[in-house]
Every structure is written in C-alpha cells, then in structure tokens.
N, C-alpha and C. Protein backbone atom coordinates (compact mmCIF):
# COMPACT_ATOMS: atom_id res chain seq x y z
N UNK A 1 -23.02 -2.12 11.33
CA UNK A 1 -23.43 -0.85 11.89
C UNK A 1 -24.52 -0.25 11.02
N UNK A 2 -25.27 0.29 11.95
CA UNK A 2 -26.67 0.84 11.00
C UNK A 2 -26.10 2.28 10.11
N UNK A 3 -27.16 2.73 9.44
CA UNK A 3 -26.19 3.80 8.71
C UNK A 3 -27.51 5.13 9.81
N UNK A 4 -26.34 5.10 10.86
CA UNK A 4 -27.64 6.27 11.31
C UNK A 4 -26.83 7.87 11.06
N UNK A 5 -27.43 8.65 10.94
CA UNK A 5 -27.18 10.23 11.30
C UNK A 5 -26.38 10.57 12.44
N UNK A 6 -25.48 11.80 11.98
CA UNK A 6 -24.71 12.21 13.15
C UNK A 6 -25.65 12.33 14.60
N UNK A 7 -26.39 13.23 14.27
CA UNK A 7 -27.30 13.59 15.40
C UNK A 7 -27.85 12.33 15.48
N UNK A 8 -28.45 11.35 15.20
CA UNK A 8 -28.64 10.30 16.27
C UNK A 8 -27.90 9.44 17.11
N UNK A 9 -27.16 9.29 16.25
CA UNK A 9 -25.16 9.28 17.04
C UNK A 9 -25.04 9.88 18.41
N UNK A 10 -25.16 11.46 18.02
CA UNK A 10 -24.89 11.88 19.47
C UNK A 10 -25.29 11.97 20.21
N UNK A 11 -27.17 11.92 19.96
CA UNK A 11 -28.14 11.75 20.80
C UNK A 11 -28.32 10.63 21.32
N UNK A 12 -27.71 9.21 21.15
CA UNK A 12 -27.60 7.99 21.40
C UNK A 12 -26.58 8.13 22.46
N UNK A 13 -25.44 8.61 22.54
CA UNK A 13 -24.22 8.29 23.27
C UNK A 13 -24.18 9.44 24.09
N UNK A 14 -24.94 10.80 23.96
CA UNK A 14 -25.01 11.90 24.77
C UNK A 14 -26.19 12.44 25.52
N UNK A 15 -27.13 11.64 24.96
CA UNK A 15 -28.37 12.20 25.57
C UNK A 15 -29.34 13.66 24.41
N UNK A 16 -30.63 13.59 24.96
CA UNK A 16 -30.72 14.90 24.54
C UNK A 16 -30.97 16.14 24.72
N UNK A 17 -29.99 15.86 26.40
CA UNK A 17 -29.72 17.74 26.65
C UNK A 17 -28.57 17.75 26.97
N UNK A 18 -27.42 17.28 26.05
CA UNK A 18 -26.10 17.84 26.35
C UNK A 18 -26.16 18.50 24.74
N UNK A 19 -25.23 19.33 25.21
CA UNK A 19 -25.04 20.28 23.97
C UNK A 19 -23.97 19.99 23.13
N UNK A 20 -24.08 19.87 22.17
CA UNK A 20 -23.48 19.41 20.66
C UNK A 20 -22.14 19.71 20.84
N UNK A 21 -20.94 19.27 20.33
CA UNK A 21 -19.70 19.97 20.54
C UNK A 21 -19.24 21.01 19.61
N UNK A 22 -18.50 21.77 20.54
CA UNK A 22 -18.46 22.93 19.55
C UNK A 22 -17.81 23.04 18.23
N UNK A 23 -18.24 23.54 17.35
CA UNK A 23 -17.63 23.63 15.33
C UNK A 23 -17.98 22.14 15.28
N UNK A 24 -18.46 21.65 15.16
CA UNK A 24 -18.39 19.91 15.19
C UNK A 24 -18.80 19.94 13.80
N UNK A 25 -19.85 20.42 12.83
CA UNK A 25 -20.07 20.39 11.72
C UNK A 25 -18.86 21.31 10.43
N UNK A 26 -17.71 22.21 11.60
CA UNK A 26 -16.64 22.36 10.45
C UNK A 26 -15.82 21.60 10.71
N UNK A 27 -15.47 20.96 11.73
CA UNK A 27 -14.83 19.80 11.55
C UNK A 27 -15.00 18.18 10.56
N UNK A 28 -15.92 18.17 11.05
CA UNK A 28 -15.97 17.04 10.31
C UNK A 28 -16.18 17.82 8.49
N UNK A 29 -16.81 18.62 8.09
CA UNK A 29 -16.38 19.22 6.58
C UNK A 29 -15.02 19.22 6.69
N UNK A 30 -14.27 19.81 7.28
CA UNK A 30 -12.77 19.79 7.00
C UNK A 30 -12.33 18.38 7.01
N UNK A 31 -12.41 17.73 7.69
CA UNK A 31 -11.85 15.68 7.78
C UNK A 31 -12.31 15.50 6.54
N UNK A 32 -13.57 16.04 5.87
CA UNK A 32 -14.05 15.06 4.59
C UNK A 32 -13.54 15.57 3.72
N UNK A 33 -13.08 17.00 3.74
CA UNK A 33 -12.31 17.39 2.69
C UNK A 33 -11.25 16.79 2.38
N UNK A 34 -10.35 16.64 3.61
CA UNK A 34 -8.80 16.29 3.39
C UNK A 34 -9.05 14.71 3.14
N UNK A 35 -10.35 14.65 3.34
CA UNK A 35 -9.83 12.75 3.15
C UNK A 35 -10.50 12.65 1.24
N UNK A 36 -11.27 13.37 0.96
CA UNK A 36 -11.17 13.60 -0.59
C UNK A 36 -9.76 13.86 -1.22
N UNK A 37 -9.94 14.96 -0.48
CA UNK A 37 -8.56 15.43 -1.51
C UNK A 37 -7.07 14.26 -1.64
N UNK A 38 -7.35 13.65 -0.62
CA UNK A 38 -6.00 12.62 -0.34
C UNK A 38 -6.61 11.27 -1.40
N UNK A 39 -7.85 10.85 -1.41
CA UNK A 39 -8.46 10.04 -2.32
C UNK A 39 -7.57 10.35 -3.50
N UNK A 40 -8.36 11.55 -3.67
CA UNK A 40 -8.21 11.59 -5.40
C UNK A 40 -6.71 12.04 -5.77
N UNK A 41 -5.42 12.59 -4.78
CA UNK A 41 -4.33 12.17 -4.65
C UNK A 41 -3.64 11.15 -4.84
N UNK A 42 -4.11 10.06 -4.04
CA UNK A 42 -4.09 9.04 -4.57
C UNK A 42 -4.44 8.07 -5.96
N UNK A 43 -5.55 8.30 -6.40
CA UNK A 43 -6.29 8.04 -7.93
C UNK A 43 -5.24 8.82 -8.34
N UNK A 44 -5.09 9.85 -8.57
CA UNK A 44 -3.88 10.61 -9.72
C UNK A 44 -2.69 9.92 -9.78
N UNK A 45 -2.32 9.23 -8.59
CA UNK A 45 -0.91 9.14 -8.53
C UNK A 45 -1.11 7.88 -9.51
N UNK A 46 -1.47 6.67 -9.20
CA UNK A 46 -2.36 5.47 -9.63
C UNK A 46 -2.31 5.54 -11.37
N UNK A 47 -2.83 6.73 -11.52
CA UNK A 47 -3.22 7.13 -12.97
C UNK A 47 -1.44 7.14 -13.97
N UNK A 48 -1.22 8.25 -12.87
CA UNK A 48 0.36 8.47 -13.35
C UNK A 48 0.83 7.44 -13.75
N UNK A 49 0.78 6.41 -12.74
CA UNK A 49 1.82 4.42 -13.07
C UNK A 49 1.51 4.33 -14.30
N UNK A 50 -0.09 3.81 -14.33
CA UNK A 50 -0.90 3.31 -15.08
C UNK A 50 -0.49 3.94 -16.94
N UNK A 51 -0.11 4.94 -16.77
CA UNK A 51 0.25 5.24 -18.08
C UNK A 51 1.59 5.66 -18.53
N UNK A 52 2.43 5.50 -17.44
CA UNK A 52 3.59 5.57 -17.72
C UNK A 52 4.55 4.57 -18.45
N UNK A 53 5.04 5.35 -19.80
CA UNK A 53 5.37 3.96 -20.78
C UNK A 53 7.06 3.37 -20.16
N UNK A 54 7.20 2.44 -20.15
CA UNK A 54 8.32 2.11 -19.96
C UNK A 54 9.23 1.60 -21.17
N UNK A 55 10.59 2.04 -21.33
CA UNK A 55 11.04 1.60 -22.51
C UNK A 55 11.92 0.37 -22.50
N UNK A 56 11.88 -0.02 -23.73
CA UNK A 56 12.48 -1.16 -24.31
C UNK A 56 14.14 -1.62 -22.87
N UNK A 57 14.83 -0.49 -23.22
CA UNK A 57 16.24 -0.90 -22.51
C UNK A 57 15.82 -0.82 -21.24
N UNK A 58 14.67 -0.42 -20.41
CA UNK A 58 14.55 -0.25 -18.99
C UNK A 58 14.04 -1.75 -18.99
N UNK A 59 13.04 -2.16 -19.67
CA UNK A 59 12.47 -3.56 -19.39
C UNK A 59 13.60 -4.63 -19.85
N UNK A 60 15.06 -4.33 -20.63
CA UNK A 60 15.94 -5.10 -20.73
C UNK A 60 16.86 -5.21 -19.71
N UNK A 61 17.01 -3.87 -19.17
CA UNK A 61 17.56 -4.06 -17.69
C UNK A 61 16.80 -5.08 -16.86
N UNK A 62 15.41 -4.56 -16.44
CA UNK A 62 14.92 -5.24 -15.13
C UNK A 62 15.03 -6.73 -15.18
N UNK A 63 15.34 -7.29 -16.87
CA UNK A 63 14.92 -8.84 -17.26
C UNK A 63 16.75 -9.10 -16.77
N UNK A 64 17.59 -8.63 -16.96
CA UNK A 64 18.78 -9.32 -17.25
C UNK A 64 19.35 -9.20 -16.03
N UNK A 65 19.11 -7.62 -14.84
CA UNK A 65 19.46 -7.87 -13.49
C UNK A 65 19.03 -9.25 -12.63
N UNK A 66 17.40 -9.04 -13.41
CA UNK A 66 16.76 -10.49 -12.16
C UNK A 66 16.94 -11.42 -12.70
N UNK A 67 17.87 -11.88 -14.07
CA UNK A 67 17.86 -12.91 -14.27
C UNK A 67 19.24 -13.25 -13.65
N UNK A 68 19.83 -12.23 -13.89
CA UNK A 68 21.93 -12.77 -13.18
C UNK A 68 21.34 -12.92 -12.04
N UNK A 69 20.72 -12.20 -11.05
CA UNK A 69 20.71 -12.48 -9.55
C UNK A 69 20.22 -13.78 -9.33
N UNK A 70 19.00 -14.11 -10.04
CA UNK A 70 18.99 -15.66 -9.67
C UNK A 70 19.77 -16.78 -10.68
N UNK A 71 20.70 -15.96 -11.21
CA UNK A 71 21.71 -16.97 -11.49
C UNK A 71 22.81 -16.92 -10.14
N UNK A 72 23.44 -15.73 -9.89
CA UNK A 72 24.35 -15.77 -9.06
C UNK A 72 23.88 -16.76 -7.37
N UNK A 73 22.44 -16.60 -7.30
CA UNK A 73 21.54 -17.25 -6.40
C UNK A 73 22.13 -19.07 -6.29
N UNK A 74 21.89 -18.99 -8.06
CA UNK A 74 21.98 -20.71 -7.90
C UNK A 74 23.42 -21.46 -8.11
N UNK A 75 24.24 -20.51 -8.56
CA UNK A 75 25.93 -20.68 -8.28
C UNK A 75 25.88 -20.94 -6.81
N UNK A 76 26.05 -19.21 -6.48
CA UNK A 76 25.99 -19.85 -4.89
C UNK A 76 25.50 -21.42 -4.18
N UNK A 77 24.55 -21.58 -4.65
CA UNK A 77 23.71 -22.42 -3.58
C UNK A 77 24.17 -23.54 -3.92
N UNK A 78 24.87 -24.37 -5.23
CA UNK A 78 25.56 -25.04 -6.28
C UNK A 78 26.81 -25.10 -5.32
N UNK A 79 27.69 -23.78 -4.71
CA UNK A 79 28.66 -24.23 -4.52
C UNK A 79 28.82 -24.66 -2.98
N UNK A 80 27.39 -23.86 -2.10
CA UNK A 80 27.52 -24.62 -0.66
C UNK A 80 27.26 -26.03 -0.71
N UNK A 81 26.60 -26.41 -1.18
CA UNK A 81 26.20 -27.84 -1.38
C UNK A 81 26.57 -29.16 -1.98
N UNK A 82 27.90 -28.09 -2.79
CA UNK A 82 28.77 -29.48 -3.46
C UNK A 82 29.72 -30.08 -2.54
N UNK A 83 30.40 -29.12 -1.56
CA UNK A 83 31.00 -30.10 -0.56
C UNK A 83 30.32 -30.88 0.19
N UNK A 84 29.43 -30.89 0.24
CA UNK A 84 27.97 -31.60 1.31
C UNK A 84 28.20 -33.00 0.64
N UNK A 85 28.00 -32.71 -0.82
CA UNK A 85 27.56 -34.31 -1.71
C UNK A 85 28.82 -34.60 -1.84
N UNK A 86 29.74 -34.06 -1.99
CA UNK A 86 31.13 -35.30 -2.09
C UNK A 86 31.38 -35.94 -0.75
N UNK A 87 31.12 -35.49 0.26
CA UNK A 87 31.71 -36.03 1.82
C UNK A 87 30.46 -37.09 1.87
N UNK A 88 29.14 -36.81 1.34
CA UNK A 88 28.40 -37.67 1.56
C UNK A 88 28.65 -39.21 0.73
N UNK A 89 29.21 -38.57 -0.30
CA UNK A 89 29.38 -40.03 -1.62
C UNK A 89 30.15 -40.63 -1.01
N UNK A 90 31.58 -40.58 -0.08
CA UNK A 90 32.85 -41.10 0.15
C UNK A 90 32.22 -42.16 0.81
C-alpha cells in the first residue's frame, strides 16, 4: 500500500464533492491517542517483567515442581507400558 494522505484516501474512494465525514480529524486523534497510550502500556508492563528479580526459592520451586511432574510423567508412562511388554515377551 502506498503511503498516501487521508485526504487522498477519501478523495480516491469518495470523490471530490462529497463532504468529509463529520469530526473525522477528532476521531482519528482520539484512535491515535488510545492506541499510544495502550503501546506504551504495554512497553511498561514489558519493562515491569524485564526487571523483576526473581528469588533463589521461587526459581527452586519452578525447577523441582517441573522436575517431579516429568518424573511422575515417566512413572506413569513406565507403568502403562509394562503390562504391554510382559504379555508381549510370553
């Protein structure tokens, strides 16, 4: 898409004797506002992660939950499968 101007925009798709729509230039200021302000909402939040320290016992949790779960994972899967291989050995 070319980078054209509003007004050639509308003069392209409306002609140039229909009349402009009405507030059309506080509208669209207001859309660009809220879509700034939600930007840099976003960037802040981003920022927040980004420097948020995490401590020692939280990163000992997250290591020792996900490590039991994929232990309990491979018990499980250890114990559907051992009746499989003995009926198969017989």
């Amino acid at each position: 898409m070319q980078n054209d101007s509003i007004e050639t925009l509308l003069l392209r798709h409306y002609g140039s004797t229909a009349p402009a729509p009405a507030e059309l230039e506080q509208r669209l200021s207001a859309m660009v506002r809220r879509e700034t302000a939600a930007v840099q909402a976003q960037q802040q939040a981003v920022k927040r992660w980004e420097q948020r320290r995490v401590s020692r016992r939280r990163v000992l949790q997250m290591v020792t939950f996900s490590g039991a779960g994929l232990s309990a994972i491979a018990v499980g899967l250890n114990t559907i499968q051992a009746p499989r291989r003995s009926a198969y050995s017989l």
